[in-house]
N, C-alpha and C. Protein backbone atom coordinates (compact mmCIF):
# COMPACT_ATOMS: atom_id res chain seq x y z
N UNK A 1 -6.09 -28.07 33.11
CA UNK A 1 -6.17 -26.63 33.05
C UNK A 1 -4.92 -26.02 32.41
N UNK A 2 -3.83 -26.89 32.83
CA UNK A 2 -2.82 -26.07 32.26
C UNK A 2 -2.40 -26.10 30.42
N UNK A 3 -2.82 -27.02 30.32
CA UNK A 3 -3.26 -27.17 28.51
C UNK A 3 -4.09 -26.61 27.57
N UNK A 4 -5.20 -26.09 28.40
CA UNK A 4 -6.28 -25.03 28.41
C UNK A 4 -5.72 -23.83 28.50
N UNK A 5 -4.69 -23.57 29.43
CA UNK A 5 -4.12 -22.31 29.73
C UNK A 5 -3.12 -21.93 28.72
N UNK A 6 -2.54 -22.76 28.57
CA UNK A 6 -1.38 -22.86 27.15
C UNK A 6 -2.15 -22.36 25.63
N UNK A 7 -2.93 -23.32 24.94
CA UNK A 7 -4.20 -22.81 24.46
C UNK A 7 -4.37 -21.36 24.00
N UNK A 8 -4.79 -21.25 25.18
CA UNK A 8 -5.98 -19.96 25.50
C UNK A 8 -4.64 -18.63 25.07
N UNK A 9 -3.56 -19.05 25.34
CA UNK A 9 -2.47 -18.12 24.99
C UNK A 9 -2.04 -17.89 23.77
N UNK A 10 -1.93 -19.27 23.26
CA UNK A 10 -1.51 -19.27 21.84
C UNK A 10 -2.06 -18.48 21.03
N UNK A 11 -3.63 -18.19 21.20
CA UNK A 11 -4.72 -18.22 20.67
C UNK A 11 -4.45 -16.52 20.83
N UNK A 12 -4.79 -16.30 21.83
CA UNK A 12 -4.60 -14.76 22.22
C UNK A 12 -3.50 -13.92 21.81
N UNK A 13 -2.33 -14.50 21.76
CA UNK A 13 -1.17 -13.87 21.56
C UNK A 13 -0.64 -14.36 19.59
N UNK A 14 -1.79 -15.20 18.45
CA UNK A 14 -1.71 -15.41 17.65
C UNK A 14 -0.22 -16.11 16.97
N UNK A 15 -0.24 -16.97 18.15
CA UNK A 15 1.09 -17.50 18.21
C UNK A 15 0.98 -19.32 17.17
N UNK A 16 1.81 -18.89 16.61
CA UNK A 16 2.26 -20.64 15.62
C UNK A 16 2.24 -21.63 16.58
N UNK A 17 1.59 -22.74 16.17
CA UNK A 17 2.45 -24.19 17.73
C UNK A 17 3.62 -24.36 17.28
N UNK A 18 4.42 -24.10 16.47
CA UNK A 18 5.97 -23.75 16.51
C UNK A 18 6.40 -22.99 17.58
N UNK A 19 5.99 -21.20 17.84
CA UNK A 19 6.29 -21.08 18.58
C UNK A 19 6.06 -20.88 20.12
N UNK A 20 4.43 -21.25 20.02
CA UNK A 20 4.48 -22.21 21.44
C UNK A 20 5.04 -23.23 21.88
N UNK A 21 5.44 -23.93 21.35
CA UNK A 21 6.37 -24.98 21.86
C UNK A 21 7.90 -24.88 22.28
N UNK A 22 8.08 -23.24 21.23
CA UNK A 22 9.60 -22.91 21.89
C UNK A 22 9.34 -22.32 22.81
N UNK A 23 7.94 -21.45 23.54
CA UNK A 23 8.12 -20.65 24.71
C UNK A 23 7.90 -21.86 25.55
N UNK A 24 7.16 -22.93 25.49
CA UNK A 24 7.30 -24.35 26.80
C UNK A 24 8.71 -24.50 26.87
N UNK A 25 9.61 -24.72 25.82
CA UNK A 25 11.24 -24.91 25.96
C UNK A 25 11.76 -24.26 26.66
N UNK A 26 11.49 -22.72 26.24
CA UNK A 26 11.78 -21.78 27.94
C UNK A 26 11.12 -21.51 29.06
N UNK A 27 10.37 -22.11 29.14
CA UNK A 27 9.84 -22.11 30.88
C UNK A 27 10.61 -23.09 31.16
N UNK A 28 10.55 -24.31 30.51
CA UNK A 28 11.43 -25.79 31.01
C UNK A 28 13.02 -25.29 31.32
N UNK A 29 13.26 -24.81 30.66
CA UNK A 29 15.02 -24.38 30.40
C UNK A 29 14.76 -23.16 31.84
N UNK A 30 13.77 -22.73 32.14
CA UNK A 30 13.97 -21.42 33.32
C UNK A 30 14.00 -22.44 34.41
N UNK A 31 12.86 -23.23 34.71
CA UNK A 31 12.37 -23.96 35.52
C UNK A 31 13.64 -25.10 36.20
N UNK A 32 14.43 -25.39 34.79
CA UNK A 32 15.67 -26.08 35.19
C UNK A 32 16.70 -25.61 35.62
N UNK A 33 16.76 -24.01 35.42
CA UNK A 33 17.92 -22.73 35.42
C UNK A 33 18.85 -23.23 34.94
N UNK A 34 18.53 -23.84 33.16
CA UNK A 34 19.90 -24.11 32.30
C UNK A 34 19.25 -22.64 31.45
N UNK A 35 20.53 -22.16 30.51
CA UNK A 35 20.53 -21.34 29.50
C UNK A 35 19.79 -21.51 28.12
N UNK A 36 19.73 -20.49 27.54
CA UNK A 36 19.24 -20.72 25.85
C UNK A 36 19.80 -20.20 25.24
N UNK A 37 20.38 -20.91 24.16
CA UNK A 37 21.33 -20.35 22.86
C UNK A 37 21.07 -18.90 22.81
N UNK A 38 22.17 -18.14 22.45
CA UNK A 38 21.76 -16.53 21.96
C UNK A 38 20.93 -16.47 21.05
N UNK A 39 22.09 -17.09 19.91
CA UNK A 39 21.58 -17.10 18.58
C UNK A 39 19.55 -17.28 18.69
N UNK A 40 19.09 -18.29 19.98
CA UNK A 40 17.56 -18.48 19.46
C UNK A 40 17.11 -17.65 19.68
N UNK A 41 17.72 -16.84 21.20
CA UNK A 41 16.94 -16.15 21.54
C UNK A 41 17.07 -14.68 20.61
N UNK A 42 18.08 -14.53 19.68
CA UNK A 42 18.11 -13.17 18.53
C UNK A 42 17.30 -13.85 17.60
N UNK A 43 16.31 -15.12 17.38
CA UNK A 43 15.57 -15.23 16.80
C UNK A 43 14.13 -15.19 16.90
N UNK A 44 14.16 -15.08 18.24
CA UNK A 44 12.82 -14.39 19.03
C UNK A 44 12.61 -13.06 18.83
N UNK A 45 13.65 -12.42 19.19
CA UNK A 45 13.45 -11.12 18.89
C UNK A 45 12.89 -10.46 17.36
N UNK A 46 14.00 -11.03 16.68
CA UNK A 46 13.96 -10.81 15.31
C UNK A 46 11.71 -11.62 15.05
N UNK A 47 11.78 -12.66 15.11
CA UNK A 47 10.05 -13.14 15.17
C UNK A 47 9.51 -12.50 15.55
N UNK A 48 9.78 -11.63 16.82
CA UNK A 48 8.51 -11.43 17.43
C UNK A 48 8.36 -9.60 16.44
N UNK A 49 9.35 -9.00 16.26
CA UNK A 49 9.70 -7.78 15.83
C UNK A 49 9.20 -7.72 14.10
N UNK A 50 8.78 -8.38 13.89
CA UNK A 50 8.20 -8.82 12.31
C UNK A 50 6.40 -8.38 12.88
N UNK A 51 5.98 -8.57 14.14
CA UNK A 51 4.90 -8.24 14.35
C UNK A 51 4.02 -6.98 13.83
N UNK A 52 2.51 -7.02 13.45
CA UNK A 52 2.56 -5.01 13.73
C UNK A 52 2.26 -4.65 15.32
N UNK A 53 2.00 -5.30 16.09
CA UNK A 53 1.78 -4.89 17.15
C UNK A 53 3.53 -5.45 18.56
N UNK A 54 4.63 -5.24 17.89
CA UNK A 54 5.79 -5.81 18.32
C UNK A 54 6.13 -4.93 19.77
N UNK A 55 5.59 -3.39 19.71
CA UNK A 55 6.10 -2.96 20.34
C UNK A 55 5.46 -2.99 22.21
N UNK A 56 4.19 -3.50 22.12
CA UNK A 56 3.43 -4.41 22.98
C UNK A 56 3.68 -5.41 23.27
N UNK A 57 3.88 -6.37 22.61
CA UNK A 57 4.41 -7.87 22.69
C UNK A 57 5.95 -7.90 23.80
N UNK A 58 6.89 -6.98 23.26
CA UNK A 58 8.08 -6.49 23.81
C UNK A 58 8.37 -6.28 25.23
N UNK A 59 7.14 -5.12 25.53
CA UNK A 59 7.25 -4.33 26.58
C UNK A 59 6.37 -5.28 27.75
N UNK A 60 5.10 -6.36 27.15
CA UNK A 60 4.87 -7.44 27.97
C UNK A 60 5.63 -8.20 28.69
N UNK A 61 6.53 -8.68 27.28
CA UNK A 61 7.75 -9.89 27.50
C UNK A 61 8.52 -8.98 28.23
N UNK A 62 8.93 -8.08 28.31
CA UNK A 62 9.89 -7.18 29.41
C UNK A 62 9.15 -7.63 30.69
N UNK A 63 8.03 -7.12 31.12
CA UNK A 63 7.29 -7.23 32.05
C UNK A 63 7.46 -8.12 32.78
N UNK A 64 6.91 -9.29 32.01
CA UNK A 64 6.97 -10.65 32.79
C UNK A 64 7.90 -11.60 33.23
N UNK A 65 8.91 -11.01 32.37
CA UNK A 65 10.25 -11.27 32.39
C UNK A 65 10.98 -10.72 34.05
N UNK A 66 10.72 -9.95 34.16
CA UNK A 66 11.23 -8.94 35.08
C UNK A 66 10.45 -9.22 36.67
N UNK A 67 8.85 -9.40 36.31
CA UNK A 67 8.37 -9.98 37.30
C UNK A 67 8.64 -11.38 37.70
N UNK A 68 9.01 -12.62 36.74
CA UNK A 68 10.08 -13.64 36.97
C UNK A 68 11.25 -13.40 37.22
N UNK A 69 11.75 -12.55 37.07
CA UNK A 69 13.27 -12.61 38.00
C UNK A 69 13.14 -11.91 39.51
N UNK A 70 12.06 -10.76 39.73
CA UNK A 70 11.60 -9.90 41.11
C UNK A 70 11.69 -11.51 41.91
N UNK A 71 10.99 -12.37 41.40
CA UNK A 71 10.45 -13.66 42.51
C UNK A 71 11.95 -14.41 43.17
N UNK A 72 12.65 -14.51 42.31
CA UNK A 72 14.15 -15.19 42.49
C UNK A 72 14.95 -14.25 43.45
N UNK A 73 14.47 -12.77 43.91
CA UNK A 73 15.72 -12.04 44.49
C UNK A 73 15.75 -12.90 45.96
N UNK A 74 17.37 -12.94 45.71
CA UNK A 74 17.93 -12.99 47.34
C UNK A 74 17.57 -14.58 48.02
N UNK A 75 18.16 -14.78 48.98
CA UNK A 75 17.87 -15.59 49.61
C UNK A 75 16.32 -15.26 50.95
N UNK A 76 15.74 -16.48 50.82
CA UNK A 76 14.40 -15.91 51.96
C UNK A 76 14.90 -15.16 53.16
N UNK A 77 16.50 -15.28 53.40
CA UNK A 77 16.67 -14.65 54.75
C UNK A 77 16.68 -13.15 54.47
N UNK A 78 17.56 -13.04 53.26
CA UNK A 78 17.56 -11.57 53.09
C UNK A 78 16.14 -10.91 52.79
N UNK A 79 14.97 -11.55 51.92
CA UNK A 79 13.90 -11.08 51.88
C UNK A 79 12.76 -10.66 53.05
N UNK A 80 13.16 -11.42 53.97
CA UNK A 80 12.37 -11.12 55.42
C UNK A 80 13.07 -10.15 55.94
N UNK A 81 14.51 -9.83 55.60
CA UNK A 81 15.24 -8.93 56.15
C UNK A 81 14.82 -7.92 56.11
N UNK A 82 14.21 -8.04 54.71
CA UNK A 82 14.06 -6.11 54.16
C UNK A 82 12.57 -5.85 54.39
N UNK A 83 11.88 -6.89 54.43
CA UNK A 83 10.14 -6.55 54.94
C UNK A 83 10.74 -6.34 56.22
N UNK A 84 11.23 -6.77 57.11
CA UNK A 84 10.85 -5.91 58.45
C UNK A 84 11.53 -4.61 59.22
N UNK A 85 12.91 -4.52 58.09
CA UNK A 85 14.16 -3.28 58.45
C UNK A 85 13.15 -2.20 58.15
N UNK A 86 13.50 -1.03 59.17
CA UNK A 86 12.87 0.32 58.79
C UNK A 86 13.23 0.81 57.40
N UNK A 87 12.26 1.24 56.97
CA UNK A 87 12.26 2.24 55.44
C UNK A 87 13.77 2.33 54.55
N UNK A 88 14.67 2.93 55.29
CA UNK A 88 15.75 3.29 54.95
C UNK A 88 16.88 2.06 54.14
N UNK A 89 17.23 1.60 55.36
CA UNK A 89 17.47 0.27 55.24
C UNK A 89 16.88 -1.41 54.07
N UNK A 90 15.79 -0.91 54.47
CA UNK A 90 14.76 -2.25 53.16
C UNK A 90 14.89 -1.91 52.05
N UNK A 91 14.87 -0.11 51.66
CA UNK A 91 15.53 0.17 50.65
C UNK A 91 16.12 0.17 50.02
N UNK A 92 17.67 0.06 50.46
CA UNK A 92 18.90 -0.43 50.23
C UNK A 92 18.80 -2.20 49.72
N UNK A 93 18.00 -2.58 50.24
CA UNK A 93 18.13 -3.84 50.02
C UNK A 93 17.36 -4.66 48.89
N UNK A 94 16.16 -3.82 49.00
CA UNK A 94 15.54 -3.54 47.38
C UNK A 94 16.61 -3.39 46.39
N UNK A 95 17.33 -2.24 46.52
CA UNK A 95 18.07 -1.60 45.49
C UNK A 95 19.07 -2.78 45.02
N UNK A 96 19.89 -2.73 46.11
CA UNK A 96 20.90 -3.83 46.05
C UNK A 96 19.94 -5.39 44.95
N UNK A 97 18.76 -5.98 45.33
CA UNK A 97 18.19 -6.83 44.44
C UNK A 97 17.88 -6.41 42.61
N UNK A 98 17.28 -5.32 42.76
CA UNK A 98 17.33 -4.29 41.60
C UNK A 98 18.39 -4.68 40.90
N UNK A 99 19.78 -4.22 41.46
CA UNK A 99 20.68 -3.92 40.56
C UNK A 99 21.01 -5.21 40.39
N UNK A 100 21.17 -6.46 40.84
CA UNK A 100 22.06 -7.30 41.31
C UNK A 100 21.20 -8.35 39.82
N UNK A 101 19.66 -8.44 40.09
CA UNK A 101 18.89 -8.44 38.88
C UNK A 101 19.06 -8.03 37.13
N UNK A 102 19.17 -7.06 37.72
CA UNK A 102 19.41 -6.10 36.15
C UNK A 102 20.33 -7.21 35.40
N UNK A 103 21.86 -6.96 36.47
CA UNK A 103 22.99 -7.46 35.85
C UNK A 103 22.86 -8.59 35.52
N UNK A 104 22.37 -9.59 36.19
CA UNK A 104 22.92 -11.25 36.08
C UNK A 104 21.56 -11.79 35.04
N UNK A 105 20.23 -11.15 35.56
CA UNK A 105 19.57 -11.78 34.28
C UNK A 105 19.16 -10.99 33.04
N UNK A 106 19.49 -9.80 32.80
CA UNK A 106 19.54 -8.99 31.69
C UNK A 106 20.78 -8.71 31.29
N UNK A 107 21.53 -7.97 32.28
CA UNK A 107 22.44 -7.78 31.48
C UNK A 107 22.85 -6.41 31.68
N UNK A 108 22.39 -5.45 32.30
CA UNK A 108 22.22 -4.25 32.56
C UNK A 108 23.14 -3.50 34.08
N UNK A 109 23.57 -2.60 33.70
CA UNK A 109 24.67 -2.19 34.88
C UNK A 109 23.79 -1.00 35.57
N UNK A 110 23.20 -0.76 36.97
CA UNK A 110 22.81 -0.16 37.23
C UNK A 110 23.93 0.75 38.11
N UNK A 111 23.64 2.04 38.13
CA UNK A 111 24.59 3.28 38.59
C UNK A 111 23.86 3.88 39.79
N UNK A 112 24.52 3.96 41.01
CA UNK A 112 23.53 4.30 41.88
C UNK A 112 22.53 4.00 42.37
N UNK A 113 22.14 4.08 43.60
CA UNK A 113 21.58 3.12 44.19
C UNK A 113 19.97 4.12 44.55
N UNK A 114 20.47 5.98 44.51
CA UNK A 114 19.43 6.73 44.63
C UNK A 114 18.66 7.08 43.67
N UNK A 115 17.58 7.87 43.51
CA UNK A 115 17.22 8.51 42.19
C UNK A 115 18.14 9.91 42.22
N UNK A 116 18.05 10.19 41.01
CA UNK A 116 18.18 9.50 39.71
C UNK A 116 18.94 8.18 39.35
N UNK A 117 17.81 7.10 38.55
CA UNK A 117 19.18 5.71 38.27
C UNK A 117 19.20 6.02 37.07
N UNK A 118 20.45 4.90 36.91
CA UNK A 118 21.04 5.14 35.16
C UNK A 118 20.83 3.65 35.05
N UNK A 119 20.62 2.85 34.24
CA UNK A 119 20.98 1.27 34.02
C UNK A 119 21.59 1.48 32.20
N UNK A 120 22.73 0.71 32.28
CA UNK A 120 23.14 1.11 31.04
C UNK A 120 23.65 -0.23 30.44
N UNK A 121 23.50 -0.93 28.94
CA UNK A 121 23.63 -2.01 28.80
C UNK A 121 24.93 -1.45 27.38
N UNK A 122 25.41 -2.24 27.06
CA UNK A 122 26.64 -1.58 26.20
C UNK A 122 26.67 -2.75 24.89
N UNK A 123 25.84 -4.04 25.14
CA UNK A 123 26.05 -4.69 24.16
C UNK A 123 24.47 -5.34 23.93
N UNK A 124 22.86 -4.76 23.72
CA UNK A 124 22.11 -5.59 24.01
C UNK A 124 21.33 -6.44 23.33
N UNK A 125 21.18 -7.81 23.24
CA UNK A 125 20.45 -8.45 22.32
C UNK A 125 19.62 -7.74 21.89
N UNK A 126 18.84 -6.76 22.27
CA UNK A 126 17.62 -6.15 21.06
C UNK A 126 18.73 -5.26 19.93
N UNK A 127 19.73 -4.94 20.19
CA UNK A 127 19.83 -4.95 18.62
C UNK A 127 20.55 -5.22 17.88
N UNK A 128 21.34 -6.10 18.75
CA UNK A 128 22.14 -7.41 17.75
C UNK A 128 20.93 -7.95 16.88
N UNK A 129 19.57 -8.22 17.16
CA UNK A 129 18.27 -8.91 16.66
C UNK A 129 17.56 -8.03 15.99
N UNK A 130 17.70 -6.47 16.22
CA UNK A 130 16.69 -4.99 15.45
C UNK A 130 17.46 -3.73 15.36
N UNK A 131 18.88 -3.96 14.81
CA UNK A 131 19.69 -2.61 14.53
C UNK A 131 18.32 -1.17 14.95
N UNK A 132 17.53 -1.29 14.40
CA UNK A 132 16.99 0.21 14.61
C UNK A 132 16.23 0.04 15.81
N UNK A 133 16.42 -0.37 17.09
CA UNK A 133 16.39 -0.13 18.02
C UNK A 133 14.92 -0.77 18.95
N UNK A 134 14.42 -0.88 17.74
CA UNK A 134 12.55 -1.42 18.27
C UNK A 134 12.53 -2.29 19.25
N UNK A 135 13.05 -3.48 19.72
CA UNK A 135 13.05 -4.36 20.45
C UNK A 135 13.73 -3.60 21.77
N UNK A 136 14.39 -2.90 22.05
CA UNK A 136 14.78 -1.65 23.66
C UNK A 136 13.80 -1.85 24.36
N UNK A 137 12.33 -1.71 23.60
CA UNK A 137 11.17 -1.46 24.89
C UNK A 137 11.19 -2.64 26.03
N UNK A 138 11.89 -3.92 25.50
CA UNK A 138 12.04 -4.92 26.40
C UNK A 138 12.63 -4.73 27.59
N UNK A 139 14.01 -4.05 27.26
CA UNK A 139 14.54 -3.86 28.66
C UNK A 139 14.16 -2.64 29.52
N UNK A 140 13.76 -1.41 28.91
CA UNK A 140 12.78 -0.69 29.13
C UNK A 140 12.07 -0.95 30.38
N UNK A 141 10.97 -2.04 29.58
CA UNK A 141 9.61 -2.11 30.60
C UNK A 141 10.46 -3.25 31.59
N UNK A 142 11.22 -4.55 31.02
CA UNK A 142 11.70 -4.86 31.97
C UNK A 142 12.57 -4.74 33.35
N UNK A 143 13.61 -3.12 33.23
CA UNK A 143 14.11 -2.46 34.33
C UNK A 143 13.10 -1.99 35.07
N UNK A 144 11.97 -1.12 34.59
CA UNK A 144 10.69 -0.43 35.07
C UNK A 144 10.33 -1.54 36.05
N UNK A 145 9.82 -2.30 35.23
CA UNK A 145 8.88 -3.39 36.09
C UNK A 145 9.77 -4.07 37.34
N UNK A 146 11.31 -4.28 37.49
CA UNK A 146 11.97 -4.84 38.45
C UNK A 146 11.70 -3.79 39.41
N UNK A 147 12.00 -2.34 39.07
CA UNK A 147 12.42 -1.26 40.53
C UNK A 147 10.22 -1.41 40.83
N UNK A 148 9.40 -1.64 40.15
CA UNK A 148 8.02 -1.78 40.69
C UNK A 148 8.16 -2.88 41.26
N UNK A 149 8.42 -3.67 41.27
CA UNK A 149 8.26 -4.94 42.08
C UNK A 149 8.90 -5.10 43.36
N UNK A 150 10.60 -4.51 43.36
CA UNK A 150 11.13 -4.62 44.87
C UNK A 150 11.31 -2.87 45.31
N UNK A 151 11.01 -2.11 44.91
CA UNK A 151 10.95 -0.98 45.73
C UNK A 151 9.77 -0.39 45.75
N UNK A 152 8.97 -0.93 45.02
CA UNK A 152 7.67 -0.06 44.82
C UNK A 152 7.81 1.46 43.50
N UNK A 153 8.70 1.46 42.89
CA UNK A 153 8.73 2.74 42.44
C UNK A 153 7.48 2.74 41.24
N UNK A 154 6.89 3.66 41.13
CA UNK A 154 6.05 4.50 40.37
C UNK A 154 6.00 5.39 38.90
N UNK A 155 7.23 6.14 39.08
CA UNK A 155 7.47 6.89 38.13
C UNK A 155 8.00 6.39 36.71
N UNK A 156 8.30 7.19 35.97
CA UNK A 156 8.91 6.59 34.66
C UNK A 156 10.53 6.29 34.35
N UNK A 157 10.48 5.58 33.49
CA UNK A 157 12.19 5.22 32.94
C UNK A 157 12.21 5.55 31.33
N UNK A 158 13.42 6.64 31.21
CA UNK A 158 13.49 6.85 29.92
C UNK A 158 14.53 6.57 29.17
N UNK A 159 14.46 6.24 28.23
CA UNK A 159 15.18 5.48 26.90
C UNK A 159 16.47 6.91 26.26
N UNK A 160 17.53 7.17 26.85
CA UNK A 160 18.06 8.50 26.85
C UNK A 160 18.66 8.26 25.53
N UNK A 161 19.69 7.05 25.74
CA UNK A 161 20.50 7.18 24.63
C UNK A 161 20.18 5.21 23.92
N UNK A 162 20.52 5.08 22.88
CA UNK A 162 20.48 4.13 22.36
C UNK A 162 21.44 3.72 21.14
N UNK A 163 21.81 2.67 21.50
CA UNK A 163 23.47 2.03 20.21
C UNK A 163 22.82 2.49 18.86
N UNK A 164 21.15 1.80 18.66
CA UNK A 164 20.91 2.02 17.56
C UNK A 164 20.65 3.80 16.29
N UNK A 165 20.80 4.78 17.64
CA UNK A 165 21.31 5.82 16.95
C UNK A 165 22.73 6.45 17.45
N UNK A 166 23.46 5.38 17.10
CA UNK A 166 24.87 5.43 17.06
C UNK A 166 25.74 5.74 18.24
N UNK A 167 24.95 5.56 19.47
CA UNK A 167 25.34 6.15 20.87
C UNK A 167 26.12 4.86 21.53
N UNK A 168 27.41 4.98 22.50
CA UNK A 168 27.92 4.22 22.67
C UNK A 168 27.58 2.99 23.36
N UNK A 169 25.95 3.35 24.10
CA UNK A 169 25.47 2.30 24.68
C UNK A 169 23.86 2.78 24.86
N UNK A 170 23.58 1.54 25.24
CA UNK A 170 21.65 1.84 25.83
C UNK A 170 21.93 2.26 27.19
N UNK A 171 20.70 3.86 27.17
CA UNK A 171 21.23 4.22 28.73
C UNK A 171 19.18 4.37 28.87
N UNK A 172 19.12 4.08 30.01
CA UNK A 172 17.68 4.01 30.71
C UNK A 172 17.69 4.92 31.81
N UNK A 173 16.90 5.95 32.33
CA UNK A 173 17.02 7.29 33.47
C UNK A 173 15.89 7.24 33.94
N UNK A 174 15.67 6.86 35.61
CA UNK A 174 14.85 7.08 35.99
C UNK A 174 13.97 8.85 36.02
N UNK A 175 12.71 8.83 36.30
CA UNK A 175 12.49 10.20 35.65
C UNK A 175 11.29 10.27 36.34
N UNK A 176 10.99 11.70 37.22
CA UNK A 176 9.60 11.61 37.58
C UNK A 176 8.70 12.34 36.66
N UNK A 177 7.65 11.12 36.93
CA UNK A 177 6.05 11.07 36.02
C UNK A 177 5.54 12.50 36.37
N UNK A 178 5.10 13.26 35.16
CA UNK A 178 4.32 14.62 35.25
C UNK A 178 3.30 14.08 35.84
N UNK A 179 2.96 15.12 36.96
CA UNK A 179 1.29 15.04 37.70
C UNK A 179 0.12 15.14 36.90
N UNK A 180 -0.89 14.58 36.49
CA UNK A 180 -2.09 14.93 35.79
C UNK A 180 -2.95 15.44 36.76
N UNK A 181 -3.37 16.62 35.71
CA UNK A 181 -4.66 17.43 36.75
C UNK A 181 -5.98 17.13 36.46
């Protein structure tokens, strides 16, 4: 099944067996929790950003990315900690995973622990790999998708400032979602 499953991806996501075989390299390389060259991974970016549909592909790979690191927070003691501490408290401890996340497997400095957050990255592979900024949606959907996974949050994250229009860093702002009527 799992060869089938591999497959069925390639296929879907119109991927080379070139570079299916480099995304097996990084599950193996996650799975082992050794690193991957920069340089390959600014060649992912740069590949995948040649796409017409890149800015999907991006905000996936953010996604899933983000939902693989949600699984790694904390030790099991601290995770039972925060399922059974009242509201207030589990919160904090969410947050604390959030940020602690951001930093060590993205890269991202989160500010505050309440809303409004700031997560701000000052040097980020998307555009060492896409000067004009296209590849951002990664960390984007990938901050989004971490605070959905250990706090539950809902609302949106916006893309305020960005290196690639000359701003001193990538800044991300949590932001509440307009109500639809």
């Amino acid at each position: 099944m799992d060869e089938l499953a591999d497959e069925i991806a390639v296929r879907r996501l119109g991927l080379s067996p070139t570079v299916a075989a480099q995304i097996q390299r990084y599950r193996q390389a996650a799975e082992r929790r050794t690193g991957v060259d920069l340089e390959e991974v600014i060649s992912v970016f740069r590949l995948v950003g040649r796409r017409s549909d890149a800015a999907l592909v991006f905000a996936d790979a953010g996604r899933r990315a983000a939902r693989y690191a949600a699984r790694g927070v904390g030790r099991p003691a601290t995770r039972t900690l925060a399922r059974v501490s009242p509201g207030g408290m589990a919160y904090r401890l969410a947050m604390r995973g959030v940020a602690r996340r951001a930093l060590t497997v993205f890269g991202g400095e989160m500010e505050g622990r309440v809303m409004p957050l700031e997560i701000t990255m000052k040097d980020p592979l998307s555009i060492a790999a896409l000067p004009a900024g296209e590849a951002c949606v990664f960390y984007g959907s990938a901050y989004l998708e971490l605070l959905r996974c250990l706090t539950g949050y809902e609302d949106a994250l916006m893309h305020e400032r960005c290196r690639s229009r000359g701003d001193a860093v990538c800044l991300w702002r949590t932001a509440r979602a307009a109500v639809y009527e």
